[in-house]
N, C-alpha and C. Protein backbone atom coordinates (compact mmCIF):
# COMPACT_ATOMS: atom_id res chain seq x y z
N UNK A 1 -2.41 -36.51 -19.81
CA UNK A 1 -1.41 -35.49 -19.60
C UNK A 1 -0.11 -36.13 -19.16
N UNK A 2 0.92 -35.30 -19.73
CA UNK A 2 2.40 -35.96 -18.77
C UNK A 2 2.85 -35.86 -17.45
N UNK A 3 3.77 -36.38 -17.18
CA UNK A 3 4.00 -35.70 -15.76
C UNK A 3 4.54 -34.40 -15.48
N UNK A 4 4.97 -34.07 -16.75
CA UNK A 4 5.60 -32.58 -16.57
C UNK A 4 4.27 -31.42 -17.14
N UNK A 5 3.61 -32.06 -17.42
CA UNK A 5 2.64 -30.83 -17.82
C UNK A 5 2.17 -29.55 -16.75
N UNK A 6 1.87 -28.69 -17.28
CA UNK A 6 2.02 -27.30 -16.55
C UNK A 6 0.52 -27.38 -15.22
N UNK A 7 -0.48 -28.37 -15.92
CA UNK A 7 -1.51 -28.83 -14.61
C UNK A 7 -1.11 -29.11 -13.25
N UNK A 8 0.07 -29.49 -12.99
CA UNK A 8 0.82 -30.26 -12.04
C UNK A 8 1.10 -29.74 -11.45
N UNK A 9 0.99 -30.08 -9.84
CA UNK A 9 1.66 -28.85 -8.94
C UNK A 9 3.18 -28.78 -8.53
N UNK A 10 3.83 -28.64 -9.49
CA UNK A 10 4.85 -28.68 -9.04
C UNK A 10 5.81 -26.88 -8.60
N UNK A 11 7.35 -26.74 -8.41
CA UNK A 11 7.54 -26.04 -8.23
C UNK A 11 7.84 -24.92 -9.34
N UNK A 12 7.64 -23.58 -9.13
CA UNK A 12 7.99 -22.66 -10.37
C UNK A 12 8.93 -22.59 -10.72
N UNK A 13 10.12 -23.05 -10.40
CA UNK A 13 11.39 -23.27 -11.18
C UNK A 13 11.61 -24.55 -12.07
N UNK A 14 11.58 -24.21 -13.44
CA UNK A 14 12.07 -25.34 -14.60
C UNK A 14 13.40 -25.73 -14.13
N UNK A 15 13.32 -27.22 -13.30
CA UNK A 15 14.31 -27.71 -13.54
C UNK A 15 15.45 -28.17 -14.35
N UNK A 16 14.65 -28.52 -15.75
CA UNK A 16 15.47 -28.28 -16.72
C UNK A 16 16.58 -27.19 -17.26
N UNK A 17 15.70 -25.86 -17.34
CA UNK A 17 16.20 -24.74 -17.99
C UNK A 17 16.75 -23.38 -17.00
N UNK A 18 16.56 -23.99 -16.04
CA UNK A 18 16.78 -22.75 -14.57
C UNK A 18 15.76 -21.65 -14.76
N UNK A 19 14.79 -21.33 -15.81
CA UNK A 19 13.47 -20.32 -16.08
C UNK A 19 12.80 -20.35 -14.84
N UNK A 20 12.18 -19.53 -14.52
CA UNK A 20 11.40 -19.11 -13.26
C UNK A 20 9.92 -18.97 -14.34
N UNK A 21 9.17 -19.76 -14.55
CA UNK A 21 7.49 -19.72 -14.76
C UNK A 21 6.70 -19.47 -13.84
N UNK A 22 5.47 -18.15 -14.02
CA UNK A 22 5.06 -17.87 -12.45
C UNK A 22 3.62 -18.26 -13.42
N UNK A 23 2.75 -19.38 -12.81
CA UNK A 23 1.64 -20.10 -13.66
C UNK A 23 0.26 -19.31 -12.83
N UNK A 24 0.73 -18.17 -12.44
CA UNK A 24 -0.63 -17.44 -12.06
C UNK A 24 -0.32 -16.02 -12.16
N UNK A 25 0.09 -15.90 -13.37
CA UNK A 25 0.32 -14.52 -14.15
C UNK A 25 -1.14 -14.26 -14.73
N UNK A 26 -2.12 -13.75 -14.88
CA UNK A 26 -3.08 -13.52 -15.71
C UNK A 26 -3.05 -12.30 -16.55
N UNK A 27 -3.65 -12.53 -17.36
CA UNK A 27 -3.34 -11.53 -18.22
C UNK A 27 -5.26 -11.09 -18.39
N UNK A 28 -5.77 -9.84 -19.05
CA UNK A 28 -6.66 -9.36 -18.91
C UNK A 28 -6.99 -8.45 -20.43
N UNK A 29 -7.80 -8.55 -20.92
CA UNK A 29 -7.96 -7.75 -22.43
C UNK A 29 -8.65 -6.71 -22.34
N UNK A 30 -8.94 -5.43 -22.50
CA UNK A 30 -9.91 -4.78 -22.66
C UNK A 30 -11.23 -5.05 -21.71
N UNK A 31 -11.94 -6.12 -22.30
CA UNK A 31 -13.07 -6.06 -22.16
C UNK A 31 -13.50 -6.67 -21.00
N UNK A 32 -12.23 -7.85 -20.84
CA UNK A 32 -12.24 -8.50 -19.23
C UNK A 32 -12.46 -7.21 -17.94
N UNK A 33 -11.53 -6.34 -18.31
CA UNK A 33 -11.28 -5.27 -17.06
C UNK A 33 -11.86 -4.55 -17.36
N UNK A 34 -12.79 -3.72 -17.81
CA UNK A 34 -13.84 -3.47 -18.20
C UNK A 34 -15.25 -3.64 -17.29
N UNK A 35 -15.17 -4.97 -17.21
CA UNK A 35 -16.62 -5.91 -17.04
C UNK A 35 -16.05 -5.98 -15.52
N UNK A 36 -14.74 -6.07 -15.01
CA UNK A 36 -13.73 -6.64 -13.74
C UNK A 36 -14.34 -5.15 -12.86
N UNK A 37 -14.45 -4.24 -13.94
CA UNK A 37 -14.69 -2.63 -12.82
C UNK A 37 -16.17 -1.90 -13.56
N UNK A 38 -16.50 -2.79 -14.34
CA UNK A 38 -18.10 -2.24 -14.57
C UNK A 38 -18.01 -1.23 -14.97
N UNK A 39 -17.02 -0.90 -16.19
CA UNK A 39 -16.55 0.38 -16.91
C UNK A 39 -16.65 -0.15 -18.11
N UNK A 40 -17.09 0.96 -19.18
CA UNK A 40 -16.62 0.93 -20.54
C UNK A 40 -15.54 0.41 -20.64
N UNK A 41 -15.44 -0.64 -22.02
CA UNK A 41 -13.95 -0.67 -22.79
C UNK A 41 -13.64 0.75 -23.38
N UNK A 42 -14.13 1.85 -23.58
CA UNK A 42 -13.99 2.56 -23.97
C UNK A 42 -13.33 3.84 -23.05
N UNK A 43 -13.39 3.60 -21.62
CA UNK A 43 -13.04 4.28 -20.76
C UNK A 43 -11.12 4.22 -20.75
N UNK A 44 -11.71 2.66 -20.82
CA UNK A 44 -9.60 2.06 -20.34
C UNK A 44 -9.19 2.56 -21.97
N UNK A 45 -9.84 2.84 -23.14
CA UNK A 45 -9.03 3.59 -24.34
C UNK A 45 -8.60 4.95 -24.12
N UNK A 46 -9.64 5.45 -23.32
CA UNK A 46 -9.25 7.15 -23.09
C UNK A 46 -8.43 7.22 -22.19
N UNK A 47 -8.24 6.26 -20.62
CA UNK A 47 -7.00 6.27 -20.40
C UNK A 47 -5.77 5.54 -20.59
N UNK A 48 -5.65 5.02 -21.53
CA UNK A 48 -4.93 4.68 -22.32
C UNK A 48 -3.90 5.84 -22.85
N UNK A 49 -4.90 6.64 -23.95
CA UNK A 49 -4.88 7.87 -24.95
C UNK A 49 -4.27 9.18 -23.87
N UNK A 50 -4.91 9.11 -22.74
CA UNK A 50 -4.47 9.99 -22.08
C UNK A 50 -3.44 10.03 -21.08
N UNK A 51 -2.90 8.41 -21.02
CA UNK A 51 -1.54 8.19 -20.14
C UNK A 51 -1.89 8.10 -18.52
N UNK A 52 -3.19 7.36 -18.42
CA UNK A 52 -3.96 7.29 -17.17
C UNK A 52 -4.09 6.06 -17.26
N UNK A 53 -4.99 5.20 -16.22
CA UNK A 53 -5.05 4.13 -15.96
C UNK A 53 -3.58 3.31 -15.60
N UNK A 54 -3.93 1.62 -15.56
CA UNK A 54 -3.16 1.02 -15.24
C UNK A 54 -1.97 0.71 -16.32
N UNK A 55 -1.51 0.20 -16.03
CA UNK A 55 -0.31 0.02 -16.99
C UNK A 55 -0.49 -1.34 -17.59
N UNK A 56 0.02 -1.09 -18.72
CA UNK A 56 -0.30 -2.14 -19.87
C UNK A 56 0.70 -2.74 -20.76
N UNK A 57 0.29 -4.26 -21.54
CA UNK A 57 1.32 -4.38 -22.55
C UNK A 57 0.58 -4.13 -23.98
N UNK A 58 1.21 -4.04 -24.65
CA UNK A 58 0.90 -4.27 -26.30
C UNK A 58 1.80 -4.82 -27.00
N UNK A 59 1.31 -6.41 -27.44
CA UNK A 59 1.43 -7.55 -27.98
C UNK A 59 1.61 -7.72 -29.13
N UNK A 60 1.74 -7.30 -30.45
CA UNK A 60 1.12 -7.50 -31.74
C UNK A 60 0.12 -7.03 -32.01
N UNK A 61 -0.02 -6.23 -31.67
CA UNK A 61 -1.59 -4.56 -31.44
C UNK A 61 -2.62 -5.38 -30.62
N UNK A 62 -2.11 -5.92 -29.73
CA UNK A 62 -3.38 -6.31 -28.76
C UNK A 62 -2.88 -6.02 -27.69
N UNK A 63 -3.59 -5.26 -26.46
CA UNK A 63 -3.29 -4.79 -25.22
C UNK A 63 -3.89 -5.94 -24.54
N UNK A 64 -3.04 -5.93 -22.97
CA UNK A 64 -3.13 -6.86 -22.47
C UNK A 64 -2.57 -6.39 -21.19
N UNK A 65 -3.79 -6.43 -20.29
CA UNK A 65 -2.88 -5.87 -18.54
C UNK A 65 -3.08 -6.88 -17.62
N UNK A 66 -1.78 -6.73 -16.77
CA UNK A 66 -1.20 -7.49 -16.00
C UNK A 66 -1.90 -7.60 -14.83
N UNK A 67 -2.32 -9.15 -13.93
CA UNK A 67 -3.26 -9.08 -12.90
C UNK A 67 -2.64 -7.70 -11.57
N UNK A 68 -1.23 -8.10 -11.67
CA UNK A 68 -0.30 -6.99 -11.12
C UNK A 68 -0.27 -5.66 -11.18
N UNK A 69 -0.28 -5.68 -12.11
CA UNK A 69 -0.33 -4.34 -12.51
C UNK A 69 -2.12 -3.68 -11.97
N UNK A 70 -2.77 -4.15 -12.80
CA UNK A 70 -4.58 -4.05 -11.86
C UNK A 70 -4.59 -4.13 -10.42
N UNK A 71 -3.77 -4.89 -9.54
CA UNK A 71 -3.93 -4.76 -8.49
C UNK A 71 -3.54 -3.18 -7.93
N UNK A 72 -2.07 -3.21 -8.65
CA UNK A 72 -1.53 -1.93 -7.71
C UNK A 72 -2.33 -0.54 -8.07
N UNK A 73 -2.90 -0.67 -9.49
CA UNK A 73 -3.67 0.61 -9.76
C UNK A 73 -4.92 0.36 -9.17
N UNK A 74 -5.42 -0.17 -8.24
CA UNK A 74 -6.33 -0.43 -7.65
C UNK A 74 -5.96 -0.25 -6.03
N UNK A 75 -4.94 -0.39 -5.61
CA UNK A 75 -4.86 -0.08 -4.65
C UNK A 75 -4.64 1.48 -4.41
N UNK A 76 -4.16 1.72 -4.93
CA UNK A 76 -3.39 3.46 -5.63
C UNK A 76 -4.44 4.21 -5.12
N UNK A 77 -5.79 3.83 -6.03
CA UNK A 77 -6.81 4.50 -6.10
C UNK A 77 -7.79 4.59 -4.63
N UNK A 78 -7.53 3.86 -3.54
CA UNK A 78 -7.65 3.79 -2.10
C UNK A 78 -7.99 4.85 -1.35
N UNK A 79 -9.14 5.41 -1.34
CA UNK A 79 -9.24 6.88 -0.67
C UNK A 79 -9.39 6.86 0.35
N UNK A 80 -8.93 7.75 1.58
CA UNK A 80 -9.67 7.89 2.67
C UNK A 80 -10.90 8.93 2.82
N UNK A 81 -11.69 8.32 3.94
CA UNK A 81 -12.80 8.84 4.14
C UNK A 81 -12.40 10.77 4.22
N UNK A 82 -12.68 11.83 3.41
CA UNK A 82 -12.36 13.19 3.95
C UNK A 82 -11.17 13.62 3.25
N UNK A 83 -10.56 13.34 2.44
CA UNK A 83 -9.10 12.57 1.74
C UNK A 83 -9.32 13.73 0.70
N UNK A 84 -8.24 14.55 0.51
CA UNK A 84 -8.41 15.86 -0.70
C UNK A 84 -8.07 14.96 -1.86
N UNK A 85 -8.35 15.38 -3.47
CA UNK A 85 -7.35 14.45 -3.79
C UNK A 85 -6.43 15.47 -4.41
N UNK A 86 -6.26 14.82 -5.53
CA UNK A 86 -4.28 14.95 -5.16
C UNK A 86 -4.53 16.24 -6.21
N UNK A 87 -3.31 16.79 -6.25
CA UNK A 87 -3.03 17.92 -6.81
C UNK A 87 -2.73 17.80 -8.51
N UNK A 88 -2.48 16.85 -9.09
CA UNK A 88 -2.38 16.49 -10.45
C UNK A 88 -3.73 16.83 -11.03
N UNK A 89 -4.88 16.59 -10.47
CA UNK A 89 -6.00 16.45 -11.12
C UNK A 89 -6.64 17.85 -10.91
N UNK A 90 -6.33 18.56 -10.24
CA UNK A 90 -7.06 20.07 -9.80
C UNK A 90 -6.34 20.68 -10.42
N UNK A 91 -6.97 22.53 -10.47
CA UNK A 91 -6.30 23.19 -10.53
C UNK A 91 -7.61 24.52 -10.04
């Protein structure tokens, strides 16, 4: 490997190009997050379809969600013990 190769611990700013590279972006497919929450891939399609779940990219028709993005819809989802839920989902 070189010395500049992306293995290296160096800092996230390309000295060269002034770019900010953040080398612990993960990215997640379907089936990863899926298996990540012990859900159907078929679940994250319906909320997908239905404008639920986490938020996502689409690539060249391949979806792809952000470790970021999974976190915060994971925290979101945080209930307290006795906790009504929310009024979007009732009626």
């Amino acid at each position: 490997m070189t010395p500049n190769s992306f293995s290296s611990t160096t800092s996230p700013r390309s000295a060269s190009s002034g770019l900010v590279h953040d080398r612990s972006v993960r990215h997640f497919n379907q089936v990863d997050l899926s298996r990540r929450w012990n859900i159907s891939p078929r679940t994250l399609e319906r909320w997908r379809w239905l404008k639920q779940g986490p938020r996502y990219l689409k690539i060249g028709g391949r979806v792809v969600y952000r470790l970021e993005d999974i976190e915060a819809f994971e925290k979101a989802q945080i209930k307290k013990a006795g906790q009504q839920p929310t009024e979007a989902g009732c009626e």
